[in-house]
C-alpha atoms as a PDB file:
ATOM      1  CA  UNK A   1       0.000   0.000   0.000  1.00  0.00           C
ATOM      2  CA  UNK A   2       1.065   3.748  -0.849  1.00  0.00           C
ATOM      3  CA  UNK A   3       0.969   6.294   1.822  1.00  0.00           C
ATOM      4  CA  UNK A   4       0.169   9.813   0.240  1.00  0.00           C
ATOM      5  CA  UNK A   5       0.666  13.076   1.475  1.00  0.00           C
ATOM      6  CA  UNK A   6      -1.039  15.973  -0.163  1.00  0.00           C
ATOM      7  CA  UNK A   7      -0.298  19.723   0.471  1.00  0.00           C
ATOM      8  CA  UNK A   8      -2.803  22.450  -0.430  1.00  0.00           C
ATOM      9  CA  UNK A   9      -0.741  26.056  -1.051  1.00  0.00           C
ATOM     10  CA  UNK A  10      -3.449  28.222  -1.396  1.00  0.00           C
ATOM     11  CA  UNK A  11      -3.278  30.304  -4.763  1.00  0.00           C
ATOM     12  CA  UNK A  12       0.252  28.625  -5.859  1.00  0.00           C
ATOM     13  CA  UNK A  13       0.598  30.291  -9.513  1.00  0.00           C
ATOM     14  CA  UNK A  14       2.217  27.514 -12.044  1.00  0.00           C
ATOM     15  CA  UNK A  15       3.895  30.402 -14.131  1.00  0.00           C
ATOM     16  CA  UNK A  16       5.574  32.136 -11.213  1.00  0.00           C
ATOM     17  CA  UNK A  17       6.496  29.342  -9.464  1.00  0.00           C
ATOM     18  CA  UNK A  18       8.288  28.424 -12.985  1.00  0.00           C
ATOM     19  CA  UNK A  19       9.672  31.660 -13.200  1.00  0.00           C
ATOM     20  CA  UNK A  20      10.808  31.879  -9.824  1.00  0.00           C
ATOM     21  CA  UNK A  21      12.598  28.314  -9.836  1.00  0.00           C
ATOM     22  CA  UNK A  22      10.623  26.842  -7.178  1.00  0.00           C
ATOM     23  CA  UNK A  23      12.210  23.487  -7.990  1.00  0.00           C
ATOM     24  CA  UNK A  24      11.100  22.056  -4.709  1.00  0.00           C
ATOM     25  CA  UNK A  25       7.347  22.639  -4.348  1.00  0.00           C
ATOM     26  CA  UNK A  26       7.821  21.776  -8.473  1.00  0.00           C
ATOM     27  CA  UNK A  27       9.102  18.446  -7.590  1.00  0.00           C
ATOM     28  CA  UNK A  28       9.941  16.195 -10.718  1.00  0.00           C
ATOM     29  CA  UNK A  29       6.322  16.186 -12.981  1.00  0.00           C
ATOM     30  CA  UNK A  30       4.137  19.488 -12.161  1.00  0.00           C
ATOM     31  CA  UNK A  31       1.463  20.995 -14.877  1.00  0.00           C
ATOM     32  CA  UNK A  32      -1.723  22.862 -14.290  1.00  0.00           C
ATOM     33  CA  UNK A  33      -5.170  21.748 -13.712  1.00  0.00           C
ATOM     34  CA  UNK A  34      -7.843  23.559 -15.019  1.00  0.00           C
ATOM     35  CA  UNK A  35     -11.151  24.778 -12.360  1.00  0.00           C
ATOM     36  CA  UNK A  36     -12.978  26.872 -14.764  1.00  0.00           C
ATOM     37  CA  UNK A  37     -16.071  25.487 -14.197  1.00  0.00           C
ATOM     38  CA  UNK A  38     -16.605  26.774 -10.919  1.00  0.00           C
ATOM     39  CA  UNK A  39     -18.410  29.845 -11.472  1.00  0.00           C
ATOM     40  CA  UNK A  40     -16.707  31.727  -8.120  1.00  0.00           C
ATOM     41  CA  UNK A  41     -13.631  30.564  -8.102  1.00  0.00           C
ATOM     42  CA  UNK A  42     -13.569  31.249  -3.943  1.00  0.00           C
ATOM     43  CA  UNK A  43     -10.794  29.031  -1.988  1.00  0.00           C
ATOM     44  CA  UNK A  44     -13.447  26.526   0.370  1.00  0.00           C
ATOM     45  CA  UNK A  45     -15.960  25.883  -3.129  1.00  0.00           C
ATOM     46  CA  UNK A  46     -12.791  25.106  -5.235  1.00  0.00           C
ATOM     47  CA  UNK A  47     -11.115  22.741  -2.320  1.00  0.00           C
ATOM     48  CA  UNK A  48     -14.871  21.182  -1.642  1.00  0.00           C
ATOM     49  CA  UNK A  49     -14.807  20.264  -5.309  1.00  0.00           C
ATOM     50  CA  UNK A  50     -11.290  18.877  -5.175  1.00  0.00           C
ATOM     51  CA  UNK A  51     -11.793  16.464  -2.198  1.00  0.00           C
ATOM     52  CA  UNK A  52     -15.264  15.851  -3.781  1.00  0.00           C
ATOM     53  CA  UNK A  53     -14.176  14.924  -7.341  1.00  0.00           C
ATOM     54  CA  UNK A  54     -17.309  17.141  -8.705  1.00  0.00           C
ATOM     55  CA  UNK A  55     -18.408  20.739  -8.977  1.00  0.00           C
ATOM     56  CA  UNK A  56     -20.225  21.124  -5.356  1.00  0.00           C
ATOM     57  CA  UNK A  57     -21.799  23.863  -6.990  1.00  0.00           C
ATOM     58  CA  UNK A  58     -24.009  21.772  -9.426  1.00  0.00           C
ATOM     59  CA  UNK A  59     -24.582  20.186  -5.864  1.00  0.00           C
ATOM     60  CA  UNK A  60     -26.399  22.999  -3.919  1.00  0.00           C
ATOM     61  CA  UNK A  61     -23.316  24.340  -2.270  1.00  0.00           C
ATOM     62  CA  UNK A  62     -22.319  27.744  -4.268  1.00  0.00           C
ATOM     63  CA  UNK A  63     -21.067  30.776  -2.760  1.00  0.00           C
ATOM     64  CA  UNK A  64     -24.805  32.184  -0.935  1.00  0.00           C
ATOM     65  CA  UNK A  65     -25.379  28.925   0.653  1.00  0.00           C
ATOM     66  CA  UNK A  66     -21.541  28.670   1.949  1.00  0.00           C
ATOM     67  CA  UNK A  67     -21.971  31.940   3.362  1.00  0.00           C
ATOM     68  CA  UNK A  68     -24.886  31.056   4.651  1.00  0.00           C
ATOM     69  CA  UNK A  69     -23.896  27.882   6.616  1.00  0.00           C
ATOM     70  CA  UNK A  70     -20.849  29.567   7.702  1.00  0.00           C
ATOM     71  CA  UNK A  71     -23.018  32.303   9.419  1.00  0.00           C
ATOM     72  CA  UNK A  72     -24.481  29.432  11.561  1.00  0.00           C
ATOM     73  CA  UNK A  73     -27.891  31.213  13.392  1.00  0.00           C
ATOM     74  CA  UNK A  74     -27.281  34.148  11.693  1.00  0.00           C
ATOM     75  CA  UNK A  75     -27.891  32.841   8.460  1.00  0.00           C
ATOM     76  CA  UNK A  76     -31.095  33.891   8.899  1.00  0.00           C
ATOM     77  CA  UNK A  77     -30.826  37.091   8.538  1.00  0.00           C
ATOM     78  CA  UNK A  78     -28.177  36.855   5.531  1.00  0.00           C
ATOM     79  CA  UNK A  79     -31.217  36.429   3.010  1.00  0.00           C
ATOM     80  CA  UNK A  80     -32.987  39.100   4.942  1.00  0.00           C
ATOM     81  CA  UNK A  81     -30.018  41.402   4.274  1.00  0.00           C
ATOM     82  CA  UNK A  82     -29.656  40.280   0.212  1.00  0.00           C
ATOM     83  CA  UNK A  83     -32.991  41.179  -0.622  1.00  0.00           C
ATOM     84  CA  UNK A  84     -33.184  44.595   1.244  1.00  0.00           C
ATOM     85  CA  UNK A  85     -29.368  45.696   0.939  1.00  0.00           C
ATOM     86  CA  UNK A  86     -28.135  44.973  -2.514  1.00  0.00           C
ATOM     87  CA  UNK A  87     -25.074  46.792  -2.526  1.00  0.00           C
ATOM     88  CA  UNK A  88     -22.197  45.235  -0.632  1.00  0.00           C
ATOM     89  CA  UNK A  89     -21.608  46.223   2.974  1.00  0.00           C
ATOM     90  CA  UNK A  90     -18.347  46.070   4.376  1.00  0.00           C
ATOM     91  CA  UNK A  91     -19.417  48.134   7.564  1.00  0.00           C
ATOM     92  CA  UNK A  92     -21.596  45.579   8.470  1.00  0.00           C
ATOM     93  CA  UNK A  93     -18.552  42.609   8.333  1.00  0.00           C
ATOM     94  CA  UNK A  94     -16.301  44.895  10.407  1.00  0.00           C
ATOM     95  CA  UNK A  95     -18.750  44.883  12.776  1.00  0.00           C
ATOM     96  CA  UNK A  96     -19.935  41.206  12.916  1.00  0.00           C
ATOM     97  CA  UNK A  97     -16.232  40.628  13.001  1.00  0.00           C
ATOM     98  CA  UNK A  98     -15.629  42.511  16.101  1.00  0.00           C
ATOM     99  CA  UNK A  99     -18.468  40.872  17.848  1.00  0.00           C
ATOM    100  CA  UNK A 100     -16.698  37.697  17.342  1.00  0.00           C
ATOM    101  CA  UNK A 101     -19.853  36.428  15.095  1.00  0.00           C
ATOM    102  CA  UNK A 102     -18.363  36.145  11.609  1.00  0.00           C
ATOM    103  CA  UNK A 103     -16.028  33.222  11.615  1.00  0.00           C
ATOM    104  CA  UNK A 104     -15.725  32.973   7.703  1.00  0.00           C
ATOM    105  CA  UNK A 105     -14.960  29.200   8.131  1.00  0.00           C
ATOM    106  CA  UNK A 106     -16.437  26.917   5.338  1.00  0.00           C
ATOM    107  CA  UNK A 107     -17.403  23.611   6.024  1.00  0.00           C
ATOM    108  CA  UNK A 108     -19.429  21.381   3.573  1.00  0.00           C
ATOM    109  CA  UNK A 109     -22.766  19.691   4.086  1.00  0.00           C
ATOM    110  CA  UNK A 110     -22.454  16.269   5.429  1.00  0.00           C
ATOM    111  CA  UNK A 111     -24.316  14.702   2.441  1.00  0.00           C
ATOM    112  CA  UNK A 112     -21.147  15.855   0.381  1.00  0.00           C
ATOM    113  CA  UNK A 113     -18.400  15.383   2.876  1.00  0.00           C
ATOM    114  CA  UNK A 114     -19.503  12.269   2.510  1.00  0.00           C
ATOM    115  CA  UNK A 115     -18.158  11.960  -1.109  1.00  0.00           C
ATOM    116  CA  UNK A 116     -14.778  13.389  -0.195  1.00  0.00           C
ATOM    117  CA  UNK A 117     -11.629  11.445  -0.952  1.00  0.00           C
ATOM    118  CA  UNK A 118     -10.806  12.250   3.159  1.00  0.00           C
ATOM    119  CA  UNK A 119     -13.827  10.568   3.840  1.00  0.00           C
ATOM    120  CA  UNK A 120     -13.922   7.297   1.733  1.00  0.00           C
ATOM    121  CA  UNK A 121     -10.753   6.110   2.478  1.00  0.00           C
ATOM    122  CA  UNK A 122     -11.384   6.995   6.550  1.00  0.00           C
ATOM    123  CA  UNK A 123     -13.901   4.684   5.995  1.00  0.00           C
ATOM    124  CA  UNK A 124     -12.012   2.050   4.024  1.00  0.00           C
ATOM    125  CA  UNK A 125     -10.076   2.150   7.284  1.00  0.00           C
ATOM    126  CA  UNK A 126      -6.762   3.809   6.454  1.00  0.00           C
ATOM    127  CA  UNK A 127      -5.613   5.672   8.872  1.00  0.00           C
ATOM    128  CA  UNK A 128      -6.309   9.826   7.684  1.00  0.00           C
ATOM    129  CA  UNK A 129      -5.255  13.196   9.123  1.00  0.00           C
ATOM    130  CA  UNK A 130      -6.047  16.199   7.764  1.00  0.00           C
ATOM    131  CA  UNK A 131      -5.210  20.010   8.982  1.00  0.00           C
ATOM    132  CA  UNK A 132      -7.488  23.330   8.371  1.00  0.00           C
ATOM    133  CA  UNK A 133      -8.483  21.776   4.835  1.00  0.00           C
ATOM    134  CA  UNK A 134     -11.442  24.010   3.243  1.00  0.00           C
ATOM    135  CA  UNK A 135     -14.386  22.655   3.083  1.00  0.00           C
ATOM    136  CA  UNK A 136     -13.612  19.690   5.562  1.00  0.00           C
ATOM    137  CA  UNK A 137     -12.016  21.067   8.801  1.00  0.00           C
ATOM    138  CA  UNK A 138     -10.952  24.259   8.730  1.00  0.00           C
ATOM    139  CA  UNK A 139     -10.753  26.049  11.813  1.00  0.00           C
ATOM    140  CA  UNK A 140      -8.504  29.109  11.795  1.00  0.00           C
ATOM    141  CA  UNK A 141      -8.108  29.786   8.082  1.00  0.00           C
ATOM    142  CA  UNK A 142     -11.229  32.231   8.161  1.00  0.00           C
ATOM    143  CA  UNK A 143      -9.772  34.518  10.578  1.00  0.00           C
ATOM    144  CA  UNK A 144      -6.977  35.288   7.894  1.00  0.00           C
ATOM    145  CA  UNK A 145      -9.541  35.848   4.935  1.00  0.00           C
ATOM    146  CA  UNK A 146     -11.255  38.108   6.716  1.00  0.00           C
ATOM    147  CA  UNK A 147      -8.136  40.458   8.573  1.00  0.00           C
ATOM    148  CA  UNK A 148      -6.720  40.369   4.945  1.00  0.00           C
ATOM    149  CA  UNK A 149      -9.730  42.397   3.368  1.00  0.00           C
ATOM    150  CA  UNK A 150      -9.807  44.296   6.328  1.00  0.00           C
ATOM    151  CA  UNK A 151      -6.150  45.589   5.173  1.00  0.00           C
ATOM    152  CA  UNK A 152      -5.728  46.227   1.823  1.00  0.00           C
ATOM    153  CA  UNK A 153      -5.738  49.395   1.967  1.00  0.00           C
ATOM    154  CA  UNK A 154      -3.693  49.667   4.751  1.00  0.00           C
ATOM    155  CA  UNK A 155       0.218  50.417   5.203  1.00  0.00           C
ATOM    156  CA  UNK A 156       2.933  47.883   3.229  1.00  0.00           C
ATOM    157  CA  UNK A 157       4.157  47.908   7.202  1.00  0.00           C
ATOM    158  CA  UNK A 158       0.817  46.596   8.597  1.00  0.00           C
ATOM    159  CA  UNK A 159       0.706  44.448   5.577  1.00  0.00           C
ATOM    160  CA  UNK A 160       3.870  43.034   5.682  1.00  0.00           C
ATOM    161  CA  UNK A 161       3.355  42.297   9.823  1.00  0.00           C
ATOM    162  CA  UNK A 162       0.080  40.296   8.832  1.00  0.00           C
ATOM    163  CA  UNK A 163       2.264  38.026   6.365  1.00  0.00           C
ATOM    164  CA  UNK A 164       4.918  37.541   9.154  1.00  0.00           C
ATOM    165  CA  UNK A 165       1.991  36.195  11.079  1.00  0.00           C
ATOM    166  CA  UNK A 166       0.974  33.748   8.709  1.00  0.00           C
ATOM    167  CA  UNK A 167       4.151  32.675   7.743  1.00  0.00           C
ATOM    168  CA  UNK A 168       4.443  31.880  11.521  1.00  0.00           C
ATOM    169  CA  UNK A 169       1.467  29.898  11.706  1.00  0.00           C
ATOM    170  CA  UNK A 170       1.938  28.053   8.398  1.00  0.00           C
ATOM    171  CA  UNK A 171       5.594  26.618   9.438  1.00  0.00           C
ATOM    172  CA  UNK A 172       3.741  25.577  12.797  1.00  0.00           C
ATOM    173  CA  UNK A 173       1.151  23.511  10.531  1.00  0.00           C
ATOM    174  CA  UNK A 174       3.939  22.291   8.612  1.00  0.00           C
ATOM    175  CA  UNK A 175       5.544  20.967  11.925  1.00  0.00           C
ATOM    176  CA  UNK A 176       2.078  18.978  12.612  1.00  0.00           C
ATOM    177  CA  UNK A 177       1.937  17.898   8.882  1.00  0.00           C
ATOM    178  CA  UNK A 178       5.402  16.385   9.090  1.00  0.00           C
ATOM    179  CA  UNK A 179       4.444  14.634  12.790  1.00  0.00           C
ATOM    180  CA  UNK A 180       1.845  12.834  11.358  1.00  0.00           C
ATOM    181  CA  UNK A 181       3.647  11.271   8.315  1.00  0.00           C
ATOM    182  CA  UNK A 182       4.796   8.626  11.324  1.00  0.00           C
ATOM    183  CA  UNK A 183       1.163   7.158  11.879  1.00  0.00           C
ATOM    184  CA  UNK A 184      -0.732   8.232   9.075  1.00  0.00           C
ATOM    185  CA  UNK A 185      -1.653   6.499   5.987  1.00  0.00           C
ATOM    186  CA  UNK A 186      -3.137   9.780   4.189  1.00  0.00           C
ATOM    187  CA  UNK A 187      -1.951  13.122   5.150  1.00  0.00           C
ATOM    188  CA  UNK A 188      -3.407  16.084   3.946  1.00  0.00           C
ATOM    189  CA  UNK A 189      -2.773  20.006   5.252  1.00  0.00           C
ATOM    190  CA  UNK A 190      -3.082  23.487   3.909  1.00  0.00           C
ATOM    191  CA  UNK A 191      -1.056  26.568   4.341  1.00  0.00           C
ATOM    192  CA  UNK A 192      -3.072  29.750   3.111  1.00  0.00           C
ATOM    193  CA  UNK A 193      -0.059  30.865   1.456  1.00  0.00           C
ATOM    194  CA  UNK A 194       0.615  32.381  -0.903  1.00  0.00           C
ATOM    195  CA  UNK A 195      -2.595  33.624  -1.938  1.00  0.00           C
ATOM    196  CA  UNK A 196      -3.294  36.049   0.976  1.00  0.00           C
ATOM    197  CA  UNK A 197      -0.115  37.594   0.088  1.00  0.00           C
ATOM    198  CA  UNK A 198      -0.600  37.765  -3.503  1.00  0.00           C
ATOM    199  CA  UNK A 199      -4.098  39.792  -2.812  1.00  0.00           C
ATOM    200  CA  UNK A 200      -2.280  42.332  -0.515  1.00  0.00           C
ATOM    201  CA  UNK A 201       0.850  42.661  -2.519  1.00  0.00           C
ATOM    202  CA  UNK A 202       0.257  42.468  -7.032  1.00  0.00           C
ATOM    203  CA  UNK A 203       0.601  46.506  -8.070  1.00  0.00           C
ATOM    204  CA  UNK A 204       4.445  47.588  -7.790  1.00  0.00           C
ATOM    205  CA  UNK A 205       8.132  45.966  -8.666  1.00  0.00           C
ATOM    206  CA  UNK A 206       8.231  46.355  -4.912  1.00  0.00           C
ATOM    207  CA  UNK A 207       5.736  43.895  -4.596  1.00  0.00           C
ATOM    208  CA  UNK A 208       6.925  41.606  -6.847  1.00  0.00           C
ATOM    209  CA  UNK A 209       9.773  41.273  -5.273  1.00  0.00           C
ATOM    210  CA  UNK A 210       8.248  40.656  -2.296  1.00  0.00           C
ATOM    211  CA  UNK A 211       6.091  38.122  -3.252  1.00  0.00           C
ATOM    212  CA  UNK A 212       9.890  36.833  -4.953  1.00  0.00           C
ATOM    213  CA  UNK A 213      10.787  36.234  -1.777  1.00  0.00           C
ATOM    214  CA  UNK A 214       7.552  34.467   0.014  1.00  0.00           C
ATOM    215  CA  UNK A 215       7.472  31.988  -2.828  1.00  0.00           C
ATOM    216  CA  UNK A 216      11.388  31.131  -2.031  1.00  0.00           C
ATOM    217  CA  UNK A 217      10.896  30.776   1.193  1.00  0.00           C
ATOM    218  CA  UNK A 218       7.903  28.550   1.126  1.00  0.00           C
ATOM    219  CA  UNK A 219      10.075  26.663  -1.399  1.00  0.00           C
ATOM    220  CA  UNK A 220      12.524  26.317   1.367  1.00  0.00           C
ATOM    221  CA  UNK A 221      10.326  25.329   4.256  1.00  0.00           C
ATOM    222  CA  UNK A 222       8.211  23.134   2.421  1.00  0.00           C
ATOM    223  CA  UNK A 223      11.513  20.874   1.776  1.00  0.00           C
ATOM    224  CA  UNK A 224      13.109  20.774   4.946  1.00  0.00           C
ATOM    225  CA  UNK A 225      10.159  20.748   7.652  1.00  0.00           C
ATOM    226  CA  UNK A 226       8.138  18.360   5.390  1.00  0.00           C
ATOM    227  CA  UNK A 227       8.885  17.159   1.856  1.00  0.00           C
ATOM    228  CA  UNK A 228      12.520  15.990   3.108  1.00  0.00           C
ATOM    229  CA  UNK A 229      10.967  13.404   5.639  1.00  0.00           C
ATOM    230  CA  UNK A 230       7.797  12.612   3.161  1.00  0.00           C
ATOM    231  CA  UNK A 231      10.673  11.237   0.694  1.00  0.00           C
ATOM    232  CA  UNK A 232      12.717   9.315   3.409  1.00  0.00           C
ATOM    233  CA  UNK A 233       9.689   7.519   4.582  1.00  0.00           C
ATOM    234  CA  UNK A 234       8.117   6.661   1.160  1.00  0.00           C
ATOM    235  CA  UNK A 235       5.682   8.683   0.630  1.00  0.00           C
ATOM    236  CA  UNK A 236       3.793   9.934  -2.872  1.00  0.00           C
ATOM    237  CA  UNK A 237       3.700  13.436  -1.947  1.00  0.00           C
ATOM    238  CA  UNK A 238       1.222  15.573  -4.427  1.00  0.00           C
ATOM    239  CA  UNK A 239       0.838  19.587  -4.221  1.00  0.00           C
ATOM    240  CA  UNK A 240      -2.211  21.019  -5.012  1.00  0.00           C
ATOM    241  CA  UNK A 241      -3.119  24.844  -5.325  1.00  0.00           C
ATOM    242  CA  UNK A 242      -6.616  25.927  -5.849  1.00  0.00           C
ATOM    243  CA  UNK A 243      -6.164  28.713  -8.250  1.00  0.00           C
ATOM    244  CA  UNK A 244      -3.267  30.618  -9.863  1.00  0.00           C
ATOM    245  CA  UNK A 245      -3.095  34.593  -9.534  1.00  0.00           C
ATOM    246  CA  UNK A 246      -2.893  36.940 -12.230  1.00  0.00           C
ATOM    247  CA  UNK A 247      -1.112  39.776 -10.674  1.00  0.00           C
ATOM    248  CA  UNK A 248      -1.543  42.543 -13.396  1.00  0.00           C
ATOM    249  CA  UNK A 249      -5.616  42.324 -12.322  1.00  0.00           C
ATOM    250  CA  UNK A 250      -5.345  41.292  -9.174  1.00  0.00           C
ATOM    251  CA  UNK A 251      -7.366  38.407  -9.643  1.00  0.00           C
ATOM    252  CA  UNK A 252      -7.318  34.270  -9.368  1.00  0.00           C
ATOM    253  CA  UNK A 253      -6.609  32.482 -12.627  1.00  0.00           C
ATOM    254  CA  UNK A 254      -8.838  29.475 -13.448  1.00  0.00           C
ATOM    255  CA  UNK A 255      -5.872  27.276 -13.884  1.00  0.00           C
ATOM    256  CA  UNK A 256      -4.443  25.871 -10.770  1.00  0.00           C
ATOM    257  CA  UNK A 257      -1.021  24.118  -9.904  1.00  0.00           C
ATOM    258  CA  UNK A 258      -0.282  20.220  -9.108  1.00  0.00           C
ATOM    259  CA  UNK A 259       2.869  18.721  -8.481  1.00  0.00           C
ATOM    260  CA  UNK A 260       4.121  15.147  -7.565  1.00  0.00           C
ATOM    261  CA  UNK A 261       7.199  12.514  -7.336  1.00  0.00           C
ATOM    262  CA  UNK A 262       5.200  10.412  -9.388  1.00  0.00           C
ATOM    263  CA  UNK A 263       3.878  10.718 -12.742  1.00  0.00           C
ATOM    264  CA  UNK A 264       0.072  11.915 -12.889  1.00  0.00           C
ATOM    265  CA  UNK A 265      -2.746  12.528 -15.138  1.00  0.00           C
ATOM    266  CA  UNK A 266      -4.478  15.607 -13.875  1.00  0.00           C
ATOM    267  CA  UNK A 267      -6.236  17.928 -16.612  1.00  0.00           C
ATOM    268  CA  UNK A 268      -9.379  19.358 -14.239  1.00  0.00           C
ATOM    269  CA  UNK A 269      -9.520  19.380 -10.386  1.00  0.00           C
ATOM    270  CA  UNK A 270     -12.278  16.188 -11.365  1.00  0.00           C
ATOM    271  CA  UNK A 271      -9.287  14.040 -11.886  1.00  0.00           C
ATOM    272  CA  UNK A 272      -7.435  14.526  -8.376  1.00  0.00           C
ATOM    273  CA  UNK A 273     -10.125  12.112  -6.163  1.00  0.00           C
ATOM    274  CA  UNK A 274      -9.281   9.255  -8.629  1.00  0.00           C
ATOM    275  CA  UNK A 275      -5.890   9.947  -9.276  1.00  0.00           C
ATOM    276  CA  UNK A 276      -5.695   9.480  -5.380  1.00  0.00           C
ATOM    277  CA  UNK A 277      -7.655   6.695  -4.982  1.00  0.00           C
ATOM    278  CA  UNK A 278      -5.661   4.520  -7.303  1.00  0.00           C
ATOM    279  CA  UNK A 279      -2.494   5.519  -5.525  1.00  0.00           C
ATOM    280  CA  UNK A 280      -3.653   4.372  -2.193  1.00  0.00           C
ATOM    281  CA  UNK A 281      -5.203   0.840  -4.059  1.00  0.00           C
ATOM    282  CA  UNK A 282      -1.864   0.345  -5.205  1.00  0.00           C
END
């Protein structure tokens, strides 16, 4: 049997990383996988349709009834607030926000968690761990979406602060990633990197350069908190993005990025469930 990590870096461009010589997140066969089809391309919808092998949009889950869900009791009042506000209102997010009631964290419905790669193979009885994966488990990944729109119109010194954050908490996820490659048959964690940089920092050479450096040093940590010991212990190790970014518009692409040690057959983010499941048969 084939034990299989898979890493999700949110918003990993295909072309940059190219550019930039990311040769360890690139790993030995890379492409891109096309999510066009999704009609928001918005992180949790595009990850739910990854783990579910399907568009979870054609499902019932689109971007109102994610919101929705995520709002918990106050969803309530989210259709109340469509049909009487139509314009958007960013007063009334900072203010949710502050109350602590807008959590921005996007789990699926149970009927298509269910279909989930995570899911089958739990039940198949391999032993799975996942971390803060959209759709399935995320816990602390909202909090980030939402500070970043709160700030981007803020100072490159605030912005730059926020990144130092994440960066902080994605190496301590990569930490638990790489602990769990010792009793884990399936491993599967996300880092919200790059993308929230990429949205804060697209405009200027200065930010190029910046975002130069954030995709060198995830390069960097990726290999030697978690890729390194994925190898040693035999691992297929695949990396998935969600979307690419086109910098010039500030905007996700509707191409994403894949990478593995093994030859694989991805075209559309349909192929990734199967391509996993026939590892893991192996």
């Amino acid at each position: 049997m084939s034990k299989i990590l898979i890493l999700g870096l949110d918003g990993l461009d295909y072309y940059l990383s190219k550019r930039w010589n990311v040769k360890h997140i690139l790993q030995r066969f890379n492409g891109t996988f096309d999510v066009s089809d999704i009609s928001i391309l918005y992180t949790p919808l595009i990850w739910s349709s990854i783990l579910c092998g399907y568009n979870v949009e054609k499902r019932g889950y689109n971007y109102n009834t994610a919101v929705k869900k995520s709002l918990g009791i106050l969803g309530v009042f989210y259709n109340v607030k469509r049909k009487i506000i139509k314009k958007r209102t960013p007063f009334l997010r900072t203010m949710l926000i502050k109350l602590g009631l807008l959590k921005a964290n996007f789990i699926m419905p149970k009927d298509l968690r269910k279909d989930s790669f995570l899911e089958i193979l739990k039940n198949k009885g391999f032993k799975v761990y996942a971390l803060e994966v959209p759709g399935y488990n995320e816990e602390l990944n909202g909090k980030y979406r939402l500070k970043m729109h709160d700030i981007v119109t803020a100072k490159i010194s605030i912005k730059k602060k926020f990144i130092e954050c994440v960066k902080e908490d994605s190496l301590r996820r990569l930490r638990e990633i790489s602990f769990a490659l010792e009793g884990y048959d399936v491993v599967m964690g996300y880092l919200p990197l790059p993308d929230l940089a990429h949205h804060l920092f697209y405009h200027s050479i200065k930010s190029k350069i910046f975002m130069y450096g954030l995709y060198r040093w995830l390069d960097s940590v990726v290999y030697t908190t978690l890729l390194k010991k994925a190898y040693e212990l035999g691992f297929t190790v695949i990396i998935l993005s969600d979307h690419g970014f086109l910098m010039e518009r500030n905007t996700h692409s509707p191409y994403a990025f894949w990478s593995s040690n093994i030859p694989l057959v991805i075209k559309t983010y349909k192929d990734i469930k199967n391509q996993i499941l026939k590892i893991i048969r192996k």
